[in-house]
Protein backbone atom coordinates (compact mmCIF):
# COMPACT_ATOMS: atom_id res chain seq x y z
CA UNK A 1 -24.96 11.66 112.74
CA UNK A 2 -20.97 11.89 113.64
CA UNK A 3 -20.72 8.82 111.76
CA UNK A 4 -22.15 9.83 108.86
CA UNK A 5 -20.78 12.97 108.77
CA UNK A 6 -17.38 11.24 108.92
CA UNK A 7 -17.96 8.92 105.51
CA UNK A 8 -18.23 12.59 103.91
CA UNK A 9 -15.07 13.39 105.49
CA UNK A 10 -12.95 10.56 104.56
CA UNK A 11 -14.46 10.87 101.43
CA UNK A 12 -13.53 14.61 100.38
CA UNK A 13 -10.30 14.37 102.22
CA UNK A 14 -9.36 11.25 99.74
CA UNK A 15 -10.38 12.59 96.77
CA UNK A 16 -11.04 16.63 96.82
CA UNK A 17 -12.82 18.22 94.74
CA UNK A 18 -10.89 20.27 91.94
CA UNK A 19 -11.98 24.23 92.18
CA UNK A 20 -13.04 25.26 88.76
CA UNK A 21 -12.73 28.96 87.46
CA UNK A 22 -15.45 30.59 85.44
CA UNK A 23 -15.78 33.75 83.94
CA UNK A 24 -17.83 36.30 86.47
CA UNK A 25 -21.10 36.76 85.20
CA UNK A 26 -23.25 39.96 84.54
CA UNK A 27 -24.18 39.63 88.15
CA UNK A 28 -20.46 41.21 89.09
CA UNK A 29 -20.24 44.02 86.34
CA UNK A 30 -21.02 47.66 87.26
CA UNK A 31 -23.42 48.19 85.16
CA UNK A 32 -25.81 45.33 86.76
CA UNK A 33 -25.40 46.56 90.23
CA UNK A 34 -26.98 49.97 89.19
CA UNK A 35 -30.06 48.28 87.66
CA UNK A 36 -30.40 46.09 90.83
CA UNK A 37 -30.12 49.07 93.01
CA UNK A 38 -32.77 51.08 90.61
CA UNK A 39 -35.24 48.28 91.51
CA UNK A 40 -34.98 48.73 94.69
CA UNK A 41 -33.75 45.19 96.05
CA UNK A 42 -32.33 45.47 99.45
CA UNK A 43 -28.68 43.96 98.07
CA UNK A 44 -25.19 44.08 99.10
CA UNK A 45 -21.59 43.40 97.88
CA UNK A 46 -19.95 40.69 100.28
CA UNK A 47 -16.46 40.60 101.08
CA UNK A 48 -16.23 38.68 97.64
CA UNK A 49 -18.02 40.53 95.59
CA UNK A 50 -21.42 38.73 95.60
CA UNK A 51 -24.90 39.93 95.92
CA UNK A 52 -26.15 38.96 99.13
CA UNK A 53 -29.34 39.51 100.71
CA UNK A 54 -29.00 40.86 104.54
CA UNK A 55 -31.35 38.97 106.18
CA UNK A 56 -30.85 35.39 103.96
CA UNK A 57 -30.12 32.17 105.81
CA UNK A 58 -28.31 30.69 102.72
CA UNK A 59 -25.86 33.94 102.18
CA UNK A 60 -25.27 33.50 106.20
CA UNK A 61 -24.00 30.03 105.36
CA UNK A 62 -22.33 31.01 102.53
CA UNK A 63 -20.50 33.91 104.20
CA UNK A 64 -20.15 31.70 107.28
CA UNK A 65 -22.28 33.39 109.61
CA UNK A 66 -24.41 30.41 110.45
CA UNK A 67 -21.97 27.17 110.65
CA UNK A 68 -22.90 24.43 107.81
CA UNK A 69 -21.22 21.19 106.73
CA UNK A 70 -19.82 22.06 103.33
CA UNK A 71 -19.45 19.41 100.39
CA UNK A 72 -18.72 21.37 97.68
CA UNK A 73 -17.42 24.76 97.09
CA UNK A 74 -15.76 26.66 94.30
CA UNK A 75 -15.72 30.48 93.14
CA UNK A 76 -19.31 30.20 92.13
CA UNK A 77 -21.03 27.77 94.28
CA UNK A 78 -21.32 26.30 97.67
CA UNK A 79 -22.83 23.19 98.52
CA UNK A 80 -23.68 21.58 101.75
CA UNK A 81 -26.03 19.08 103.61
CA UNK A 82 -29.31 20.35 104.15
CA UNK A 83 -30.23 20.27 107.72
CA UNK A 84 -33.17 18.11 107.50
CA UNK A 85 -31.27 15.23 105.93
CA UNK A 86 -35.04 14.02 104.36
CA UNK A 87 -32.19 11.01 103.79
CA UNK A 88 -28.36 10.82 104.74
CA UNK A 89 -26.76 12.73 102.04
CA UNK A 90 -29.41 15.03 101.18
CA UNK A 91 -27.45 18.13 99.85
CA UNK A 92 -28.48 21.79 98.89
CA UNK A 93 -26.54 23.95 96.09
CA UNK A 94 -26.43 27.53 95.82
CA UNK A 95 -25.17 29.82 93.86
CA UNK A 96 -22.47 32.25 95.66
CA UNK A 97 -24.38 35.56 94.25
CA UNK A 98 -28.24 36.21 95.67
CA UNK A 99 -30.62 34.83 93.08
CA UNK A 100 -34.31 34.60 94.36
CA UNK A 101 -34.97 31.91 92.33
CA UNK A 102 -34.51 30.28 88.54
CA UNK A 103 -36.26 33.20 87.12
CA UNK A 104 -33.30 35.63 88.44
CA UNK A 105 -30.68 33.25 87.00
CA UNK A 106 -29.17 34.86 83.58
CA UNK A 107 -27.63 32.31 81.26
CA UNK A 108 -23.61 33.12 82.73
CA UNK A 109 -24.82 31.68 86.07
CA UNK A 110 -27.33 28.69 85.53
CA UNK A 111 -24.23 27.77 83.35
CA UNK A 112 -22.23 27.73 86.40
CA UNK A 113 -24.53 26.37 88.83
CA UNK A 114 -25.92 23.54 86.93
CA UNK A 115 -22.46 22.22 85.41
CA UNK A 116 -21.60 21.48 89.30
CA UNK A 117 -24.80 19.21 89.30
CA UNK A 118 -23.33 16.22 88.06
CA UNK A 119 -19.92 16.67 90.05
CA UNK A 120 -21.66 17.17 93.29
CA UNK A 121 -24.10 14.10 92.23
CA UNK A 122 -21.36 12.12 91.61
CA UNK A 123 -19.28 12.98 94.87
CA UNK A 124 -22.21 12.13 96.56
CA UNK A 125 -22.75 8.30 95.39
CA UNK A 126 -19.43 7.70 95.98
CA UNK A 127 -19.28 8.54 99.41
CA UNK A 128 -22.81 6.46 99.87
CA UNK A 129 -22.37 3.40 97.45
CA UNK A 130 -25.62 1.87 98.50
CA UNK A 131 -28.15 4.87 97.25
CA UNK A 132 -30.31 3.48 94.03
CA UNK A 133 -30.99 6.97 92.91
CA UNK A 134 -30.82 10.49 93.22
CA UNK A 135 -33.90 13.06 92.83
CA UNK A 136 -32.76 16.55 91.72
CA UNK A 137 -35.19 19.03 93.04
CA UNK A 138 -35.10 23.03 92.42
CA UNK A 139 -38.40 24.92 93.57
CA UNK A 140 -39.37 28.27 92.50
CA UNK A 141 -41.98 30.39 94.31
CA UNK A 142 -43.99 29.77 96.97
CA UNK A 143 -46.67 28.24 95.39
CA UNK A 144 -43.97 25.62 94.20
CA UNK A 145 -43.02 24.49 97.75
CA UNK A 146 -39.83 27.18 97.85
CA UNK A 147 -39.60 28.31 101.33
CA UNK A 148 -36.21 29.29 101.43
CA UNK A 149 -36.01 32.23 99.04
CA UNK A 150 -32.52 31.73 97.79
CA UNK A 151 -32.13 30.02 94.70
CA UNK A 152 -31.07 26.04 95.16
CA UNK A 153 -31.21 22.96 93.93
CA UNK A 154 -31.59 19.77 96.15
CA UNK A 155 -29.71 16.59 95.83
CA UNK A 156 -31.39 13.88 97.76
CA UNK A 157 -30.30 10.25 97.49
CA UNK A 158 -32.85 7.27 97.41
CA UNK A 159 -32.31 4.03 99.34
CA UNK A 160 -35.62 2.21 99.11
CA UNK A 161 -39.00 3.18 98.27
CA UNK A 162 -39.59 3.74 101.94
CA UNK A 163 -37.22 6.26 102.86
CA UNK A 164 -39.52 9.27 103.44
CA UNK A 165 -39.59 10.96 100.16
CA UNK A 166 -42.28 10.64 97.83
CA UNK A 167 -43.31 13.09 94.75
CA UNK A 168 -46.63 12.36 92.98
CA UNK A 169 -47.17 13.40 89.36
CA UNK A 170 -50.93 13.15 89.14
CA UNK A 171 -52.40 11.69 86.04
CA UNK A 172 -54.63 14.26 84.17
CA UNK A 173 -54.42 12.64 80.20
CA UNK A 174 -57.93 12.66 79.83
CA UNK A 175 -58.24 16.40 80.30
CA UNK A 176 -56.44 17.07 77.20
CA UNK A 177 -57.90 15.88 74.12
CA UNK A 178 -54.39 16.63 72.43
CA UNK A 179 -56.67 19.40 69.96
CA UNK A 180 -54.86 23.19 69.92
């Protein structure tokens, strides 16, 4: 693990990320807080103005609570290696501000989460030349495998077709007979 925790290292330490600025989104305006707090949701402002949950393991990270190996981080986001590695490299994103999941996201913030995508992507083949691809993974709800419930999106290189990650897309044609 220290050594491949290191080619990350020498990696963002040659060639840093640039921090990128972004408008705030509703998410930080006055007016949004009140709504949140009329629904009830158990939310607070961090030091940095960001909703956090109290009790979320990905706003612990972010705020630094619970230690993490960052990649990426900028005003909006935070990125850092998931600690299940399902293969070396395997990063998570999150937005700064709490977000359940994609259907919390308003347009201001998938904007900013999703243009890091390809940056983060990118960071990561270079600092792992050998992956042949790269599966980009966001669940949503429990019934769609989310068991953290703080939005993210996961960034998992692919070495072989043997490296412990599979997703199946079942065949179903012939149910649909392609009639309304």
């Amino acid at each position: 693990m220290q050594a491949f925790l290191a080619r990350f290292s020498h990696f963002f330490k040659k060639a840093p990320l640039l921090k990128e600025q972004l408008p705030c989104s509703d998410f930080f305006k006055e007016e949004t807080r009140r709504k949140k707090a009329k629904y009830g949701k158990v939310e607070v402002l961090d030091q940095g103005g960001f909703f956090t949950m109290e009790n979320c393991i990905f706003c612990k990270i972010n705020n630094r609570e619970i230690p993490s190996y960052k990649v990426y981080e900028d005003e909006q986001v935070y990125a850092f290696l998931d600690i299940s590695q399902v293969t070396p490299g395997h990063t998570l994103v999150i937005p700064k501000t709490h977000v359940t999941d994609i259907f919390e996201y308003d347009e201001t913030l998938a904007a900013a989460v999703f243009a890091r995508i390809p940056k983060i992507a990118r960071a990561i083949e270079k600092a792992f030349p050998e992956i042949e691809g790269l599966n980009i993974i966001n669940n949503n709800k429990e019934l769609a495998y989310q068991s953290v419930f703080h939005s993210h999106v996961h960034l998992i290189p692919r070495y072989s077709k043997d490296d412990d990650f599979k997703i199946h897309f079942g065949n179903h044609a012939d149910n649909y007979t392609g009639k309304n």
